[in-house]
N, C-alpha and C. Protein backbone atom coordinates (compact mmCIF):
# COMPACT_ATOMS: atom_id res chain seq x y z
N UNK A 1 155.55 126.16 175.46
CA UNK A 1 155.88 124.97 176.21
C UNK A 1 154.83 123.90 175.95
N UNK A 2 155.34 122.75 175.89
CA UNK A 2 154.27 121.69 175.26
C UNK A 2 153.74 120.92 176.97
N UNK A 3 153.01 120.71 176.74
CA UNK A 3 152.30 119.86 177.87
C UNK A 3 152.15 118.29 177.79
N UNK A 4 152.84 117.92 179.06
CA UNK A 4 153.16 116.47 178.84
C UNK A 4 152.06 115.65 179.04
N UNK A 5 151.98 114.39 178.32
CA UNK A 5 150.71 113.56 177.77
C UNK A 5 150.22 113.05 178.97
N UNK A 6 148.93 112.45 179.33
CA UNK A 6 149.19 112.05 180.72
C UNK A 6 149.05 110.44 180.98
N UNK A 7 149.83 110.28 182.02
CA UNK A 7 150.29 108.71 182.24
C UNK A 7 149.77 107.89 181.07
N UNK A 8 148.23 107.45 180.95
CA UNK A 8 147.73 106.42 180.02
C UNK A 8 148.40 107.08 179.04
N UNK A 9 148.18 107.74 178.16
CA UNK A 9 148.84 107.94 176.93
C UNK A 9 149.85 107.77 176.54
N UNK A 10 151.26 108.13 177.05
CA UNK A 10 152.18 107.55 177.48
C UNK A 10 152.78 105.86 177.23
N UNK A 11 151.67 105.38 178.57
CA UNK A 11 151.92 104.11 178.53
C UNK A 11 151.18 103.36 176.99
N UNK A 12 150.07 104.13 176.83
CA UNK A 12 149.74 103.21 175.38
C UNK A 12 150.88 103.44 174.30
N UNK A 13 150.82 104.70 174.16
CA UNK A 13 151.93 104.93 173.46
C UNK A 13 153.57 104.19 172.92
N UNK A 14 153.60 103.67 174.36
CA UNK A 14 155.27 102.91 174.44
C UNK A 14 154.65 101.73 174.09
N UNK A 15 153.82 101.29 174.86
CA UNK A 15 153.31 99.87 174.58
C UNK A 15 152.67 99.55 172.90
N UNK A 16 152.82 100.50 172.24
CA UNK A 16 152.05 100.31 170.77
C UNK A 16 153.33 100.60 170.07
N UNK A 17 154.58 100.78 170.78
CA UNK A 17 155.33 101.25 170.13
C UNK A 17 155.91 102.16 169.05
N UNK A 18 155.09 103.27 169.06
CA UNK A 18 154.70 104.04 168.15
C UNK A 18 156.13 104.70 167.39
N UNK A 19 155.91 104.36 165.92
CA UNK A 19 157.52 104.29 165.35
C UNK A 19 157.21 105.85 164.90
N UNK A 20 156.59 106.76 164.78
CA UNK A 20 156.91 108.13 165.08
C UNK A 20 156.73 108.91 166.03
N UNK A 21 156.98 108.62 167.09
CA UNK A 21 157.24 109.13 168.29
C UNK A 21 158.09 108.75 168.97
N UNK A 22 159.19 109.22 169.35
CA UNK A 22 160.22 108.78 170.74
C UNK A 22 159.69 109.39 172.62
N UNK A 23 159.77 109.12 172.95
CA UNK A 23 158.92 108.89 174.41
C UNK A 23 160.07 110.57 174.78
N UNK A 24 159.38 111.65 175.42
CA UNK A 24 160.31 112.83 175.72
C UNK A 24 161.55 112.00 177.39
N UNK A 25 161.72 112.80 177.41
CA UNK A 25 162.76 112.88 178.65
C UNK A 25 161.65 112.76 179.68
N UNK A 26 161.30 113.54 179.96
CA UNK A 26 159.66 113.97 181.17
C UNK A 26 158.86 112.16 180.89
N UNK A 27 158.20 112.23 179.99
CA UNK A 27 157.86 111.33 179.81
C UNK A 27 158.17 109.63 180.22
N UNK A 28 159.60 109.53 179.97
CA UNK A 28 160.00 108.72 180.59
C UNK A 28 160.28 108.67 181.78
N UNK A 29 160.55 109.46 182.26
CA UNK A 29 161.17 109.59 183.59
C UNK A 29 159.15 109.40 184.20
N UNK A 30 158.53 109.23 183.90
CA UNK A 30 157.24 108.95 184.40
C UNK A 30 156.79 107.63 184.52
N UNK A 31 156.95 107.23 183.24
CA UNK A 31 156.63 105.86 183.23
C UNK A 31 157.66 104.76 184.09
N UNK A 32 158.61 105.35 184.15
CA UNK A 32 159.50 104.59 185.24
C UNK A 32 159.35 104.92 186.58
N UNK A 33 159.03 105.84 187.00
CA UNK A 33 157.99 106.67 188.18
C UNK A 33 157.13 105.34 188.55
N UNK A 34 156.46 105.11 187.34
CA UNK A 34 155.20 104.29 187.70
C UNK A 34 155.34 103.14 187.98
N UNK A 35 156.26 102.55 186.59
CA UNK A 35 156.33 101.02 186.77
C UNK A 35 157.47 101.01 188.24
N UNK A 36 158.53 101.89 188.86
CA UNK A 36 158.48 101.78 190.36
C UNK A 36 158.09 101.62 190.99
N UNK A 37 157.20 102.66 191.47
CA UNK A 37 155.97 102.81 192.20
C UNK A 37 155.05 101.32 192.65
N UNK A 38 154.94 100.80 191.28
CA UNK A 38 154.25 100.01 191.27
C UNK A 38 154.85 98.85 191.71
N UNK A 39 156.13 98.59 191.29
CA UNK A 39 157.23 97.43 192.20
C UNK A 39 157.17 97.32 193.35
N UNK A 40 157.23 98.84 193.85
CA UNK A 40 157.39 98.61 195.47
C UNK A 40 155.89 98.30 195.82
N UNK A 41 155.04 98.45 195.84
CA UNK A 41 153.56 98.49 196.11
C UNK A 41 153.29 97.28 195.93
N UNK A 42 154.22 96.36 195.11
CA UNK A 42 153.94 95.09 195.24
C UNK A 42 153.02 94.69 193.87
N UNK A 43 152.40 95.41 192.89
CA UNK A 43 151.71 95.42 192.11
C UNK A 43 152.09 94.14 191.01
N UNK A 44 151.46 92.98 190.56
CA UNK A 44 152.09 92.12 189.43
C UNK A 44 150.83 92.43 188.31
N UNK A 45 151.10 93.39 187.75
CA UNK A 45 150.39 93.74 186.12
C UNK A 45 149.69 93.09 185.50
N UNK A 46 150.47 91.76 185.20
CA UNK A 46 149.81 90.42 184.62
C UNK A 46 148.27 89.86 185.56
N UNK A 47 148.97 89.89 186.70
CA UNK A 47 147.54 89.46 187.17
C UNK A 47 146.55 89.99 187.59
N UNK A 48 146.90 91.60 187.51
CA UNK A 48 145.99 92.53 187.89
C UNK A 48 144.74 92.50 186.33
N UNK A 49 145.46 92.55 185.10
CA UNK A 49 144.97 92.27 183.82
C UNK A 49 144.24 90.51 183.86
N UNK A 50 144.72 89.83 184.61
CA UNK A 50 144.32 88.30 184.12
C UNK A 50 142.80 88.48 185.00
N UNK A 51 142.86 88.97 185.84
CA UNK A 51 141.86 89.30 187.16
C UNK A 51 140.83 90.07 186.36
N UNK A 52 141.34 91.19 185.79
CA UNK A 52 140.01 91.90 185.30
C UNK A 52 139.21 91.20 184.23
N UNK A 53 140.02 90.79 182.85
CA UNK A 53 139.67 89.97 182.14
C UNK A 53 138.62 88.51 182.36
N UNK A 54 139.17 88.07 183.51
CA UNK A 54 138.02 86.83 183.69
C UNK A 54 136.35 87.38 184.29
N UNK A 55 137.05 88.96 185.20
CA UNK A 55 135.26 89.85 185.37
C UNK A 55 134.80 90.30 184.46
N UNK A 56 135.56 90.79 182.97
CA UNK A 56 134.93 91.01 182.07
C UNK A 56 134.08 90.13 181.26
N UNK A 57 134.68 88.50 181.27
CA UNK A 57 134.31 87.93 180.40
C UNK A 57 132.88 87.50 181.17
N UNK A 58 132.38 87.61 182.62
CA UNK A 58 131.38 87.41 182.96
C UNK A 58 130.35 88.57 183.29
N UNK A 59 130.96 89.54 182.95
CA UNK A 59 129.64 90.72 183.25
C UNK A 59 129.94 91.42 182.36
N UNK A 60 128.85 91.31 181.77
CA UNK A 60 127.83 92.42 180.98
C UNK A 60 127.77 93.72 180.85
N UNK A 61 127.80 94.07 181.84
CA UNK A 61 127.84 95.46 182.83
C UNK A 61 128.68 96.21 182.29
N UNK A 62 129.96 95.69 183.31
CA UNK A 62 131.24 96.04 182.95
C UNK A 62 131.81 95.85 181.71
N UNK A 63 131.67 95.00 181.06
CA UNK A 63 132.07 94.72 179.98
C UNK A 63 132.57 96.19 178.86
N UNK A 64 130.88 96.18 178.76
CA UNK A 64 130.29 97.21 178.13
C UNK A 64 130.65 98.68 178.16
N UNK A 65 130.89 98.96 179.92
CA UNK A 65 131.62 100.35 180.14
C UNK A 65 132.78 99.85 180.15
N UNK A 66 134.01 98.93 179.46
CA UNK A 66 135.02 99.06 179.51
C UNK A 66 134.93 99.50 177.79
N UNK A 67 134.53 98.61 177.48
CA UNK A 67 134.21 99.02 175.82
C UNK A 67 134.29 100.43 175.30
N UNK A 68 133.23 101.25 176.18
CA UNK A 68 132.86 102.53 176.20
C UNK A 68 134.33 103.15 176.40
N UNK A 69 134.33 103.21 177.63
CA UNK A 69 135.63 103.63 177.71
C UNK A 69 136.89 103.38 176.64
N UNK A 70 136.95 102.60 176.42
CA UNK A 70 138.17 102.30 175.38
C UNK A 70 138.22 103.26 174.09
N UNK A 71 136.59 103.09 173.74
CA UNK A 71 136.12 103.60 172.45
C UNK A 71 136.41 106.04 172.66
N UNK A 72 136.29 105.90 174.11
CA UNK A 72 136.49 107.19 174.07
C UNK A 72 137.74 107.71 174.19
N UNK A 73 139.14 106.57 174.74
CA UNK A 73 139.79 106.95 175.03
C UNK A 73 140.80 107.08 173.31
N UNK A 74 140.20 106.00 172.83
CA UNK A 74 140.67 106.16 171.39
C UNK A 74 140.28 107.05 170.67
N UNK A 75 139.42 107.54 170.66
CA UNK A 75 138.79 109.07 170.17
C UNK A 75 139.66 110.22 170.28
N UNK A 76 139.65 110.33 171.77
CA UNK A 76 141.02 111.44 172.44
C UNK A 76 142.43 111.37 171.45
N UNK A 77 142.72 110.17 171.86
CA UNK A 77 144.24 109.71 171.35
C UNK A 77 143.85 110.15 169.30
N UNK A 78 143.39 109.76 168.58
CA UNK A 78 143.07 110.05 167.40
C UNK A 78 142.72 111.66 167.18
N UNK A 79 142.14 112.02 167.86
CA UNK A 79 142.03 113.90 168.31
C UNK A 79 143.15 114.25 167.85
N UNK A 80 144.00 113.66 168.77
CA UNK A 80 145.56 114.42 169.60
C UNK A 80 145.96 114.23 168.12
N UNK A 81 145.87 113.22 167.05
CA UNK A 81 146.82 113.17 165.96
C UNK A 81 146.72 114.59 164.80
N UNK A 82 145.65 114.73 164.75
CA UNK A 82 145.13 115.80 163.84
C UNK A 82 146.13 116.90 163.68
């Protein structure tokens, strides 16, 4: 039994559109889970992203551990291809 990817992966995944991969059944049925979830909760994406972006572009800090982060999460995801 394969083990399903979890949420971020997923969502990068669809969002990169990855032309050898089709999103499973499970899978989808998640990401629509989410982007629900997130409707009702009231959540607008765009500005949750426009919001972080203008704290990134002023701290340093953060910046830096988003960087980090990115750089590891792409590591994982490149792992997974092998």
């Amino acid at each position: 039994m394969t083990r399903p990817l979890p949420l971020w992966q997923i969502l990068v995944r669809s969002l990169q559109n990855a032309p050898d991969r089709d999103l499973t059944c499970d899978e989808c049925f998640a990401v629509l889970e989410y982007l629900a979830d997130s409707a009702v909760a009231g959540a607008d994406p765009d500005r949750l992203r426009r919001s972080a972006r203008r704290h990134l572009a002023h701290c340093p800090d953060c910046r830096e551990h988003h960087l980090r982060r990115l750089r590891e999460l792409e590591a994982q995801v490149e792992g997974g291809r092998d």
